[in-house]
Protein backbone atom coordinates (compact mmCIF):
# COMPACT_ATOMS: atom_id res chain seq x y z
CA UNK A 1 111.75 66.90 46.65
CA UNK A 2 113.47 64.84 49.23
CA UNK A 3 110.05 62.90 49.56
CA UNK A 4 110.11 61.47 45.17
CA UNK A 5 114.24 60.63 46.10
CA UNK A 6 112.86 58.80 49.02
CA UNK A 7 110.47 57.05 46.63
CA UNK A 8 112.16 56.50 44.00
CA UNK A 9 115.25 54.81 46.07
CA UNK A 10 113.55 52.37 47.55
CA UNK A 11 110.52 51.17 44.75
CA UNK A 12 114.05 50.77 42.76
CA UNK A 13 115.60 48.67 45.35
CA UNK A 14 112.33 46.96 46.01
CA UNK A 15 111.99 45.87 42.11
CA UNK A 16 115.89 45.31 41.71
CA UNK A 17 115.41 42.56 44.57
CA UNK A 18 112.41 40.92 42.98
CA UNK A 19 113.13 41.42 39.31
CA UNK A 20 116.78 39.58 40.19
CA UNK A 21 114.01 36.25 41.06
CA UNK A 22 113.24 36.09 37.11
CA UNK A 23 115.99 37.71 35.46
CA UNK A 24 118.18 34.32 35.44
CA UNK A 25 115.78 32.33 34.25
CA UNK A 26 115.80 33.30 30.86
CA UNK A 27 119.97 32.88 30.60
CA UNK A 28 120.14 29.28 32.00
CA UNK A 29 121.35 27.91 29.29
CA UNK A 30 123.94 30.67 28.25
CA UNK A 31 125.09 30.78 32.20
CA UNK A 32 125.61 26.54 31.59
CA UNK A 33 127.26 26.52 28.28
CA UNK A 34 129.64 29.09 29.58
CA UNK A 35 130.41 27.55 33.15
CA UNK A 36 129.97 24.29 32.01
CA UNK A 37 127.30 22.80 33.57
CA UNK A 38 124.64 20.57 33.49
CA UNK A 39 120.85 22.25 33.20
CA UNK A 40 120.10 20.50 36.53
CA UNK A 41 122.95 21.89 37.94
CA UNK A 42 122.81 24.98 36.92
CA UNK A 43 119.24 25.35 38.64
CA UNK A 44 121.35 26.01 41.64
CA UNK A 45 121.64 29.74 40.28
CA UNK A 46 118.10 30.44 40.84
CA UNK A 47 117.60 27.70 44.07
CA UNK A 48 120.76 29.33 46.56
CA UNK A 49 119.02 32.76 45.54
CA UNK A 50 116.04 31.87 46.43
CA UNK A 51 116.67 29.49 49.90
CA UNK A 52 118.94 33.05 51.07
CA UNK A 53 115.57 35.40 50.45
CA UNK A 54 113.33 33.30 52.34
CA UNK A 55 115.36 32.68 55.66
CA UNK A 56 116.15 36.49 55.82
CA UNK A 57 113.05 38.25 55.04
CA UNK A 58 111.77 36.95 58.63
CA UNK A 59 114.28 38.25 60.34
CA UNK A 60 114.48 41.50 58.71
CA UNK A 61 112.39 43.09 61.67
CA UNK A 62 114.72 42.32 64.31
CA UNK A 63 117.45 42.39 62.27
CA UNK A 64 116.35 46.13 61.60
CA UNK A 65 115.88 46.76 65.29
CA UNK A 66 119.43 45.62 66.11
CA UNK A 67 121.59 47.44 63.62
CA UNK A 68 119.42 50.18 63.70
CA UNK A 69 117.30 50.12 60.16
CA UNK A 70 119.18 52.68 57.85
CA UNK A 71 122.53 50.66 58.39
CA UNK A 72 120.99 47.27 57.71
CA UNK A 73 119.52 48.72 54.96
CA UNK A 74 122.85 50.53 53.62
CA UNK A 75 124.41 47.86 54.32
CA UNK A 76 122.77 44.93 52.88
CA UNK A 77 122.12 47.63 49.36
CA UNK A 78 126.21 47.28 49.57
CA UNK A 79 126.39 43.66 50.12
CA UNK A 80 123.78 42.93 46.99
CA UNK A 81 126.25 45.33 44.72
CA UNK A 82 129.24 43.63 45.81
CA UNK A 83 127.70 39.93 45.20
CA UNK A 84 126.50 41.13 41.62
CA UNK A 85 130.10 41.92 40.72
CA UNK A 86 131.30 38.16 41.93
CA UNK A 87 127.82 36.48 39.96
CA UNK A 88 129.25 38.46 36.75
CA UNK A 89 133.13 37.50 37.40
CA UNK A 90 132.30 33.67 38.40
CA UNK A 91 134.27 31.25 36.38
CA UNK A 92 132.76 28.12 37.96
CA UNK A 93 129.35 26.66 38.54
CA UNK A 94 129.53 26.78 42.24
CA UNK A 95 131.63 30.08 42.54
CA UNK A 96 127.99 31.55 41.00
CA UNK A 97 126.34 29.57 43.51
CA UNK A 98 127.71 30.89 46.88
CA UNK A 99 127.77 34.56 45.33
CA UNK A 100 123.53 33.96 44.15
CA UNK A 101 122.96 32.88 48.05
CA UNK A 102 124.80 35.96 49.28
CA UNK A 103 122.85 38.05 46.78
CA UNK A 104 119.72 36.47 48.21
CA UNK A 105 120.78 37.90 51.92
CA UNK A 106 121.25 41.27 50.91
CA UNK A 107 118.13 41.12 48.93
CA UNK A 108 115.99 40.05 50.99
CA UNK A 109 116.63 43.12 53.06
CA UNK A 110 115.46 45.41 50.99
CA UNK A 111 112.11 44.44 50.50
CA UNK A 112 110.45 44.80 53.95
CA UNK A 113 112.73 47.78 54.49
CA UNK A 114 112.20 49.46 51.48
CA UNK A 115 108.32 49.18 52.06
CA UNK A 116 109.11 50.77 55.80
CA UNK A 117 111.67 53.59 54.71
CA UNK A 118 108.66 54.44 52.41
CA UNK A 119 105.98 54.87 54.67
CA UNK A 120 108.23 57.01 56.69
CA UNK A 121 108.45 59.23 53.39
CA UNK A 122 104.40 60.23 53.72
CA UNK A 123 102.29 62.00 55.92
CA UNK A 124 99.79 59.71 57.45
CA UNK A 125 96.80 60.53 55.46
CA UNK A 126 98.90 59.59 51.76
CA UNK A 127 100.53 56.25 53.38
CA UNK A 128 97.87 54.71 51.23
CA UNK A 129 99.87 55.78 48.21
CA UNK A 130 102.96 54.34 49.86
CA UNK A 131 101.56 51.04 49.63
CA UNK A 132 100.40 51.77 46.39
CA UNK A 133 104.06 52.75 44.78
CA UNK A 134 105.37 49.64 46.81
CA UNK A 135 102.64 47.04 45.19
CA UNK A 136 103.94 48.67 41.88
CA UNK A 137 107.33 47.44 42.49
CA UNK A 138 105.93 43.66 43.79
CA UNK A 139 104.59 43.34 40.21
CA UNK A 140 107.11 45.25 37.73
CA UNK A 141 110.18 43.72 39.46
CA UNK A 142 108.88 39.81 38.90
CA UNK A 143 107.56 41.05 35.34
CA UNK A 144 110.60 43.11 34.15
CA UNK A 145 112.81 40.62 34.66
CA UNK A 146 112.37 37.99 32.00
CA UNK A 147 112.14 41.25 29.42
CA UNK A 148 115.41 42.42 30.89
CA UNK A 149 116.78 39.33 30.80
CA UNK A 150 115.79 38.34 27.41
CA UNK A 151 117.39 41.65 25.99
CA UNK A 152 120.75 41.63 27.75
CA UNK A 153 121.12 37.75 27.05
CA UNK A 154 119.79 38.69 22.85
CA UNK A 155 122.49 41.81 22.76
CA UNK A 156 125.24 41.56 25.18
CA UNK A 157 126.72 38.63 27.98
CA UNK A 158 125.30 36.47 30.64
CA UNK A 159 127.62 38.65 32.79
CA UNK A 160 125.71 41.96 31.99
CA UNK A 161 122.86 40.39 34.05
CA UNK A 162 124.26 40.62 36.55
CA UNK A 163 126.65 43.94 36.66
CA UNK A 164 123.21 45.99 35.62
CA UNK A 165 122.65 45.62 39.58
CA UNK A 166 126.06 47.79 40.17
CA UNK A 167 125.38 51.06 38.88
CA UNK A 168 121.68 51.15 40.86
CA UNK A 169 122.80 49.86 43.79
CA UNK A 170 125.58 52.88 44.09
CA UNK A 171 123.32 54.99 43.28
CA UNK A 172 120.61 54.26 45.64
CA UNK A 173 123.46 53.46 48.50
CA UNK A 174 124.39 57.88 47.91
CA UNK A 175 120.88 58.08 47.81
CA UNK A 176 120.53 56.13 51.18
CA UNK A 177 123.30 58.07 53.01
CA UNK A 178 122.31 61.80 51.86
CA UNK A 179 118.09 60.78 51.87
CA UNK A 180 116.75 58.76 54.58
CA UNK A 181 117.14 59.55 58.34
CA UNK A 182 117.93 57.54 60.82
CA UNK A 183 114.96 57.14 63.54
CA UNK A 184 115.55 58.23 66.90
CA UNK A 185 116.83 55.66 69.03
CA UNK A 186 117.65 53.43 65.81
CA UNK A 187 120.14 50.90 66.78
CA UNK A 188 121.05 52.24 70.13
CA UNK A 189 119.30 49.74 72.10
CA UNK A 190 121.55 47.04 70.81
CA UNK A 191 123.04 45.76 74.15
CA UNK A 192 119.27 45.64 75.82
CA UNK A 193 118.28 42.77 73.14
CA UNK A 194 119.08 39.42 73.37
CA UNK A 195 119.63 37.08 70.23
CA UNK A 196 117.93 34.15 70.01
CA UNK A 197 120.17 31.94 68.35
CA UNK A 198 118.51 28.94 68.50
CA UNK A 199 115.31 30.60 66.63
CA UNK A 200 118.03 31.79 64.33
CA UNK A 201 119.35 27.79 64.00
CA UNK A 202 116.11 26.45 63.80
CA UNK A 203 114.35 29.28 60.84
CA UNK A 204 117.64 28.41 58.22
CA UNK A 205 116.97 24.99 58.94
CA UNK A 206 113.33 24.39 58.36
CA UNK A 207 112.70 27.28 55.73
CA UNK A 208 116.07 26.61 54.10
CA UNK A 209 115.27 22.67 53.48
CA UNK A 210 111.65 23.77 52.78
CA UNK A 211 112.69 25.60 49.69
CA UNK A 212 115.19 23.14 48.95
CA UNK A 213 112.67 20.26 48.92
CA UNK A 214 110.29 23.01 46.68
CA UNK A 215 112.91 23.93 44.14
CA UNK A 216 114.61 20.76 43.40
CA UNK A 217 111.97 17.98 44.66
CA UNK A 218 110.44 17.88 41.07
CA UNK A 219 113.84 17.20 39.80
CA UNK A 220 114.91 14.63 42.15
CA UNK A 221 111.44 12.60 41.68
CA UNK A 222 110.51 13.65 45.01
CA UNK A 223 110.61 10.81 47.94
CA UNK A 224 112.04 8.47 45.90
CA UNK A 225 114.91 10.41 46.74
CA UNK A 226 116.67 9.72 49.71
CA UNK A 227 118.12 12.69 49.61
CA UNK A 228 114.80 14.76 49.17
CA UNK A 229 113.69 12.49 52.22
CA UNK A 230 116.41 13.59 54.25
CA UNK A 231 116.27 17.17 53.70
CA UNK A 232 112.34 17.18 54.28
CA UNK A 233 112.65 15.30 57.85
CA UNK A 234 115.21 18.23 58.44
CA UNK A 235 112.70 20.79 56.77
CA UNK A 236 109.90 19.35 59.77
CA UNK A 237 112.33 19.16 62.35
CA UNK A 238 113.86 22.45 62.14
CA UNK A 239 109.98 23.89 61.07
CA UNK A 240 108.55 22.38 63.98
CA UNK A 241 111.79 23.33 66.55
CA UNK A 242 111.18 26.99 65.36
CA UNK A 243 107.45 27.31 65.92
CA UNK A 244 107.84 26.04 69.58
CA UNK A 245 110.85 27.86 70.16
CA UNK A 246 109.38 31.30 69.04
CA UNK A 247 106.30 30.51 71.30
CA UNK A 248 108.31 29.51 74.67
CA UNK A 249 111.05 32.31 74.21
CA UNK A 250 110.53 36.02 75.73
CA UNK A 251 112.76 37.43 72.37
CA UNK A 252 112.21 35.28 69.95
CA UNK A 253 114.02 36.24 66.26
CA UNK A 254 110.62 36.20 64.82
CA UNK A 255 107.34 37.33 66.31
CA UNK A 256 105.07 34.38 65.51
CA UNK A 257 102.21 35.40 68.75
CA UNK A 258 100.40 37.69 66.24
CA UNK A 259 99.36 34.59 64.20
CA UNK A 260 96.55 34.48 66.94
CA UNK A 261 95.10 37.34 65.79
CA UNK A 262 92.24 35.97 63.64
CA UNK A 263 92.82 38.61 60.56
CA UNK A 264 96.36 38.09 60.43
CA UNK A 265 96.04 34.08 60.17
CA UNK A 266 93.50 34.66 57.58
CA UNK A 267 95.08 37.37 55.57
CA UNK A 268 98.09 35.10 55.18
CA UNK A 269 95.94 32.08 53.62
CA UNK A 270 95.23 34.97 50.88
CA UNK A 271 98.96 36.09 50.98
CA UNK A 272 99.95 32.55 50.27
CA UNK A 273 97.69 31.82 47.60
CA UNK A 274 98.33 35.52 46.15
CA UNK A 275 102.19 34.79 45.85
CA UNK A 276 101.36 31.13 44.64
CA UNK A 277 99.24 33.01 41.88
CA UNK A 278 101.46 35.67 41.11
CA UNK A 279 104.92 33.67 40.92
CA UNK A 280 103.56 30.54 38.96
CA UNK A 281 101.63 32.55 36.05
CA UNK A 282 104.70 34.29 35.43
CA UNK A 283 106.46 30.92 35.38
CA UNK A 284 104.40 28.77 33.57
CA UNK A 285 103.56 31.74 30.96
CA UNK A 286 107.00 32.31 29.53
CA UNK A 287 107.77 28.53 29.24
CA UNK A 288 104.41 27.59 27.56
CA UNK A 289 105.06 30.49 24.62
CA UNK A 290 108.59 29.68 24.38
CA UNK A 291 108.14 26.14 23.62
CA UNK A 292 104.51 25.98 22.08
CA UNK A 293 104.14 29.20 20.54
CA UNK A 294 107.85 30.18 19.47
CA UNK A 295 108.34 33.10 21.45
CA UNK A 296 112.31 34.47 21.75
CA UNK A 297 112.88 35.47 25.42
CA UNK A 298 112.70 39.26 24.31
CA UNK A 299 109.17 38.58 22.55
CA UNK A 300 108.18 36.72 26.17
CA UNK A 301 109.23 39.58 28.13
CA UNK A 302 107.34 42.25 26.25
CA UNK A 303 104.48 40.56 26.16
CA UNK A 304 104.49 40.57 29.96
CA UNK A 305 105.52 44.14 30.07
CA UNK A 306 102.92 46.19 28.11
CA UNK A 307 99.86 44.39 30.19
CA UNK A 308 101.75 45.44 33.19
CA UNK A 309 102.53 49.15 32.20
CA UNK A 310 98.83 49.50 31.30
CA UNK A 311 97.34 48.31 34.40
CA UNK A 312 100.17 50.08 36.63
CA UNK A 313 98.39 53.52 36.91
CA UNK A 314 95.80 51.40 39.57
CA UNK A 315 97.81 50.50 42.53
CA UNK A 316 98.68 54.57 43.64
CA UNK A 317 94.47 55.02 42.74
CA UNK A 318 93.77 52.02 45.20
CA UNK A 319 96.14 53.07 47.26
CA UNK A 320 94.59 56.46 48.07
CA UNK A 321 91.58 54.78 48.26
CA UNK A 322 93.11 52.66 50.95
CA UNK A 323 94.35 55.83 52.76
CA UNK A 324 90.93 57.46 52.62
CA UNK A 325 89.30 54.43 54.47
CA UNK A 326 87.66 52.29 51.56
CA UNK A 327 87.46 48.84 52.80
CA UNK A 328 89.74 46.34 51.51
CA UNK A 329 87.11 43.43 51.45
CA UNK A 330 85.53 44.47 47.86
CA UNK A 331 88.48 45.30 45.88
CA UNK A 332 90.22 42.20 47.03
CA UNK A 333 86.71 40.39 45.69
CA UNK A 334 87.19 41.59 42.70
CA UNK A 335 90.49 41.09 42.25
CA UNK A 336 89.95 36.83 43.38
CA UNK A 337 87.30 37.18 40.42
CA UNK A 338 89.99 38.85 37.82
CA UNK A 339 92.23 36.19 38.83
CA UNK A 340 89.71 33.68 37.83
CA UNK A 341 88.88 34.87 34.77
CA UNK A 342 92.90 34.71 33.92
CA UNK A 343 92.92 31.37 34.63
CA UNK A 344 90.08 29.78 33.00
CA UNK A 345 90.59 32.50 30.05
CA UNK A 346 94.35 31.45 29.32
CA UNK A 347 92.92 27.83 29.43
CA UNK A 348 91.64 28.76 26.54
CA UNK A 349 95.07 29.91 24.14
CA UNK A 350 95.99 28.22 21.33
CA UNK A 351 99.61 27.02 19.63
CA UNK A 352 99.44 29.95 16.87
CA UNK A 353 98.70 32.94 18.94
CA UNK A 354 101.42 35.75 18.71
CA UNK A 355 102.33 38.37 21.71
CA UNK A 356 99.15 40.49 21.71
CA UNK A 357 96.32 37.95 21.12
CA UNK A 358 97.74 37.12 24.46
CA UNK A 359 97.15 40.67 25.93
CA UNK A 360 93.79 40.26 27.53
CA UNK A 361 94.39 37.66 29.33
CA UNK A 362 97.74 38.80 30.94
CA UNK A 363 95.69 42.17 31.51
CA UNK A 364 93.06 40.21 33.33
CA UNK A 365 95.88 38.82 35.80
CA UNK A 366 97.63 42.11 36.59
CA UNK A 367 94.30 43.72 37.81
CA UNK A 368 93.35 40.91 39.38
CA UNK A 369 96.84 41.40 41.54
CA UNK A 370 96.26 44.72 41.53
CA UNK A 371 93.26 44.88 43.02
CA UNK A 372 94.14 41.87 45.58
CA UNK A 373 97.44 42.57 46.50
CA UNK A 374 97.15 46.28 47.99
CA UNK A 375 93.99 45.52 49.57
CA UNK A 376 96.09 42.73 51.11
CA UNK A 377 99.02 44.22 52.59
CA UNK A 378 96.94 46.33 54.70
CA UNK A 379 94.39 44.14 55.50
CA UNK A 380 97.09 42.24 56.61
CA UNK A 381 98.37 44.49 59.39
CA UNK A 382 94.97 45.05 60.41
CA UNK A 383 94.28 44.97 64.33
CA UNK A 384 98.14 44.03 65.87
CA UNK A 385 99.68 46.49 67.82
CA UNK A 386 102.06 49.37 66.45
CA UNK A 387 105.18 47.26 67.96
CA UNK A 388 103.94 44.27 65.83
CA UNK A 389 104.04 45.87 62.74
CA UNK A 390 108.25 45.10 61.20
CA UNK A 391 107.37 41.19 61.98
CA UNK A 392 103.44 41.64 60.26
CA UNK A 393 105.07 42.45 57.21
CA UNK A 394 108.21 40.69 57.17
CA UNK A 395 105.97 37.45 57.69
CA UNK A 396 103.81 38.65 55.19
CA UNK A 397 106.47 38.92 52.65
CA UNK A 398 108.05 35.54 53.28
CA UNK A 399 104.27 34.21 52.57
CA UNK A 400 104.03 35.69 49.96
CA UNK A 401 107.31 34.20 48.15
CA UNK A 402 106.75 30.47 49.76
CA UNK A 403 103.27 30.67 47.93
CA UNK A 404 105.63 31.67 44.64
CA UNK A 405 107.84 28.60 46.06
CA UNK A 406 104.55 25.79 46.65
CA UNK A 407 103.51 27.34 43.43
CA UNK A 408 106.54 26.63 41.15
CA UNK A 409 107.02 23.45 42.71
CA UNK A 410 103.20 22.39 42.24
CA UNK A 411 102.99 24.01 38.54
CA UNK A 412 106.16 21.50 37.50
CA UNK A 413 104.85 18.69 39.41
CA UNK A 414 101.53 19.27 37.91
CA UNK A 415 102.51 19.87 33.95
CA UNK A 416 104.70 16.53 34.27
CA UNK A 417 101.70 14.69 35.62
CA UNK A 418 99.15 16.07 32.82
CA UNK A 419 101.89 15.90 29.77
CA UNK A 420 102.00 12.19 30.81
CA UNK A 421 97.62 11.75 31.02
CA UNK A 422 97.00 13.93 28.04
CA UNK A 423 100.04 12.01 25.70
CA UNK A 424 98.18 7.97 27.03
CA UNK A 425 94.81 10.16 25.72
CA UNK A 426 96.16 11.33 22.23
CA UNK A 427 98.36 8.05 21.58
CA UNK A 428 94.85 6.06 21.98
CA UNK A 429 94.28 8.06 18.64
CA UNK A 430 96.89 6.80 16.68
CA UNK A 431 96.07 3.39 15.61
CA UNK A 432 95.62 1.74 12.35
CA UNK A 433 91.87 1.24 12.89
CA UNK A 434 91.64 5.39 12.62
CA UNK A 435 91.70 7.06 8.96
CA UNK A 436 92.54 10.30 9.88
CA UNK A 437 95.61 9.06 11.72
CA UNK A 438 96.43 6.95 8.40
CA UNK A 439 96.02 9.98 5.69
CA UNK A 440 98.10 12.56 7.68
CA UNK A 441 100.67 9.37 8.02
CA UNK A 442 100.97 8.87 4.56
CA UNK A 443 101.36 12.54 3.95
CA UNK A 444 104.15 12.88 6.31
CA UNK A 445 105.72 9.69 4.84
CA UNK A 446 105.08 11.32 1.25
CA UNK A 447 106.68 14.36 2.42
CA UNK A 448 109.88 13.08 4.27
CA UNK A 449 110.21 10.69 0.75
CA UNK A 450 110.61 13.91 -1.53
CA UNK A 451 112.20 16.17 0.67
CA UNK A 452 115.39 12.91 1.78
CA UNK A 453 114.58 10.73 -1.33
CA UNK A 454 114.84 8.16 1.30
CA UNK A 455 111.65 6.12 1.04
CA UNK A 456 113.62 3.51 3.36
CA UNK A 457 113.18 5.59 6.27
CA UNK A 458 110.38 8.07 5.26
CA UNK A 459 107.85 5.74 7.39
CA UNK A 460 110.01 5.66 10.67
CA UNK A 461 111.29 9.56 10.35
CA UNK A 462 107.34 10.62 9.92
CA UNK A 463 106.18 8.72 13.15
CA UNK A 464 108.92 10.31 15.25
CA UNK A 465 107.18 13.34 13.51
CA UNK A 466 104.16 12.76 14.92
CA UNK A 467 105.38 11.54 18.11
CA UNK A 468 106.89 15.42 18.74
CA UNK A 469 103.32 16.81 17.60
CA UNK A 470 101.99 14.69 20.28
CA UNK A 471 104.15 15.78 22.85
CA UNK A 472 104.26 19.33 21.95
CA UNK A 473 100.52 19.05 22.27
CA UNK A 474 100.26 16.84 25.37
CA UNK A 475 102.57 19.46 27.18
CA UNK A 476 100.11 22.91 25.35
CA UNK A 477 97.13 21.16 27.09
CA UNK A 478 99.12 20.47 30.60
CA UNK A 479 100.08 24.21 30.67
CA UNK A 480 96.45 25.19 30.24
CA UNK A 481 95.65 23.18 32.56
CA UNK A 482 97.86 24.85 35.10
CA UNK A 483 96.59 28.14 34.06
CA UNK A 484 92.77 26.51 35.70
CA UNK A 485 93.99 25.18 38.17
CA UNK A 486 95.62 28.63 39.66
CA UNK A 487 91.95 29.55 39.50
CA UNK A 488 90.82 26.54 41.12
CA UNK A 489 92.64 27.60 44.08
CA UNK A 490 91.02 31.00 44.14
CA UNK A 491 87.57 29.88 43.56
CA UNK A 492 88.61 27.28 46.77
CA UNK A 493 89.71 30.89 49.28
CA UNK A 494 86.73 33.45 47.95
CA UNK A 495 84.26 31.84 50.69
CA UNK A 496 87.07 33.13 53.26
CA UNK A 497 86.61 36.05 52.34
CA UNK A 498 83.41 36.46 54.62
CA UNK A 499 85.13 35.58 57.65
CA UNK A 500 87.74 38.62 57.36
CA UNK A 501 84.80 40.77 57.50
CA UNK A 502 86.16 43.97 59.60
CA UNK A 503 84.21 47.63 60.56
CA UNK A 504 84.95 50.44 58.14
CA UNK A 505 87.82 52.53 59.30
CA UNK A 506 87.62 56.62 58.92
CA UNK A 507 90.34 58.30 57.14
CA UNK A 508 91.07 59.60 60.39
CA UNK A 509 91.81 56.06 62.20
CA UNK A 510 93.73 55.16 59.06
CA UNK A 511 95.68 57.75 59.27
CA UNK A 512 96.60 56.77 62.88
CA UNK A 513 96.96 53.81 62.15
CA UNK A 514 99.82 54.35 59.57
CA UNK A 515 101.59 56.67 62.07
CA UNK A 516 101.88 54.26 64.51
CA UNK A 517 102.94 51.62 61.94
CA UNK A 518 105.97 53.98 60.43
CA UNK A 519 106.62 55.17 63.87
CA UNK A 520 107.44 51.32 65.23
CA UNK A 521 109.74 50.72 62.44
């Protein structure tokens, strides 16, 4: 019994950390009507949240290892509660902005440490389904959120989205205290290690300008900006000061050294391109149906959901596959190919599709991360030593969310560049010399002449009509075009894939292997 509280604690914190990544998105515009601000501005909501996750996740190892894990667990469950209320309660633009990036801190403690805690929950020969339950959570929690979202903004307040955190975090925090032991040892050792503060200095630097420069580069037209200039010479600087810090320092904040291990470095190419593929369908997806298609944000949500629920029942399967031995190599294979299938298959959607003629394809993508993420988080602790294990997967997890990062940057970068090309194409078609263009003209002009009685400006009000069909369309055919191009990128890694060639492992070794990696946390 205490084992399913165990679980069910920590997949819920797990997916309440991830799901809060996507659950904003969908009340932008409420959150600015009501605070005031501009849509630019109020991109800040989802940038401070995201800038806090990514310096913290690195350090959740030794941060773990210094406050001894169940109190910086505890305590950062607390801290994400208690920044929920203040998101809910903000009355001004920035207000929501420091409480988002605060949110972000606690949050990003509970992924790595949730996915620890669990493995502690199993005996060594089911870890396998530990990492199952956990790759559950890394997909439901970026899914559920824009369904979540969508309902609570449809029904109830901007306010609620936040204050649904409240009532899971207590209960998981009682959960926390009665449930999960505290290791031997945990925290005691806290006057024998020595903070690196520098490393410290140097990580919220270079990864906090790093996602600055991702989020808001697009919206700041990139170097043209001085300011996005500025921020990316600190973004190298600090990058660059970290990396040779963490390699000259005998406690470094983050254990970089296990990037020379060959299967590591490679795993995290994969890692990077996984989170790259996971965050920017997700992103692109809802936008494209909400603007081409027509989709309310409760529609969008669902239609993410029900692909997800039906693929779900694979990651505990893989998972005990995992923790019998199977080698990761072929299901991640097949889960590169399901992601390219996705890709080139959404390429192929058109304006008038509804929520399940879209099923398929969003099938296609969660069994394609099925099938490559699991695989992936233990391939990537593969080979380092049971003491290397908290910063593996801490690093693993950053990865994985700067891919989402590079991927939402690139995706918005990318549909700007291909509205622009594929609007020059379908203008070229609208010239006097073309009939077609000159009957559906008239009929437009026709139409706008007996709906106004205005034949004055019938002509003028039916070529701003087409001009919208021609944008709608140019930006349809730039979203499909980001749909191939996430499988561009995967087509580009499967050749890797025969360098991370490794010797089958016995259910036995695995088994060791898992002790040893629950034992070190």
């Amino acid at each position: 019994m205490k084992k399913y509280i165990i679980v069910i604690t920590t997949i819920s914190a797990a997916i309440m950390e991830l799901l809060d990544t996507t659950i904003v998105n969908v009340a932008l515009s409420q959150i600015s009507g009501a605070l005031g601000a501009t849509i630019e501005d109020i991109a800040w909501v989802i940038t401070s949240y995201a800038i806090a996750n990514v310096i913290i996740i690195p350090m959740t190892g030794f941060l773990g290892e210094y406050f001894g894990r169940k109190s910086y667990y505890l305590t950062s469950m607390i801290l994400f509660g208690i920044a929920s209320y203040f998101c809910g309660t903000s009355e001004t633009l920035w207000e929501l902005v420091f409480w988002r990036f605060i949110q972000g801190i606690g949050g990003g403690a509970l992924l790595s440490t949730s996915q620890a805690i669990l493995f502690d929950a199993f005996d060594p020969k089911d870890r396998g389904i530990a990492s199952g339950l956990f790759g559950m959570g890394i997909v439901l929690g970026p899914t559920l959120g824009p369904v979540l979202g969508g309902y609570i903004v449809e029904h109830y307040s901007w306010e609620q989205i936040f204050y649904v955190n409240i009532p899971i975090c207590f209960v998981a925090s009682i959960l926390t205290i009665l449930f999960i032991d505290r290791k031997v040892g945990e925290g005691e050792k806290k006057d024998q290690i020595t903070i690196d503060y520098l490393g410290i200095g140097l990580l919220i630097m270079g990864i906090g300008s790093l996602q600055y420069v991702l989020e808001k580069g697009e919206s700041e037209d990139w170097f043209e900006s001085r300011q996005i200039v500025m921020i990316s010479i600190m973004a190298f600087v600090g990058l660059v000061g970290f990396v040779w810090r963490e390699f000259s320092t005998n406690h470094p904040v983050v254990n970089l050294r296990i990037f020379n291990y060959k299967i590591f470095a490679l795993s995290s190419i994969f890692t990077l391109i996984s989170g790259f593929g996971l965050f920017t369908s997700v992103f692109v997806y809802p936008v494209m149906v909400q603007r081409i298609n027509g989709f309310t944000p409760l529609e969008t949500g669902l239609s993410l959901v029900f692909p997800t629920l039906a693929a779900v029942f694979l990651f505990p399967v893989i998972g005990k596959r995992m923790g019998a031995g199977a080698p990761p190599i072929p299901y991640m294979a097949v889960g590169i190919i399901f992601f390219i299938i996705f890709g080139f298959y959404s390429g192929t959607a058109t304006p008038d599709m509804g929520r399940w003629d879209f099923f398929p394809m969003q099938l296609c993508r969660v069994i394609g991360i099925a099938l490559l993420q699991l695989p992936l988080i233990n391939q990537a602790v593969a080979g380092l030593k049971p003491s290397e294990y908290p910063a593996g997967i801490a690093l693993t997890n950053m990865i994985r969310q700067l891919g989402g990062a590079f991927g939402i940057a690139l995706a918005n970068n990318y549909v700007t560049n291909r509205t622009a090309q594929h609007r020059s194409d379908l203008m070229a078609n609208l010239s006097p010399d073309n009939p077609l263009f000159n009957e559906r003209l008239a009929n437009a002009v026709r139409n706008m002449t007996s709906l106004t009685g205005d034949a004055f400006n019938a002509t003028s009000i039916a070529y701003k009509q087409l001009e919208a069909a021609v944008m709608k369309q140019s930006y349809f055919l730039a979203y499909l075009d980001t749909f191939r191009l996430v499988s561009i990128f995967f087509i580009v890694i499967f050749p890797l894939l025969l360098l991370l060639k490794t010797k089958k492992v016995s259910p036995e070794e695995t088994a060791k292997a898992a002790k040893a990696a629950a034992d070190s946390h």
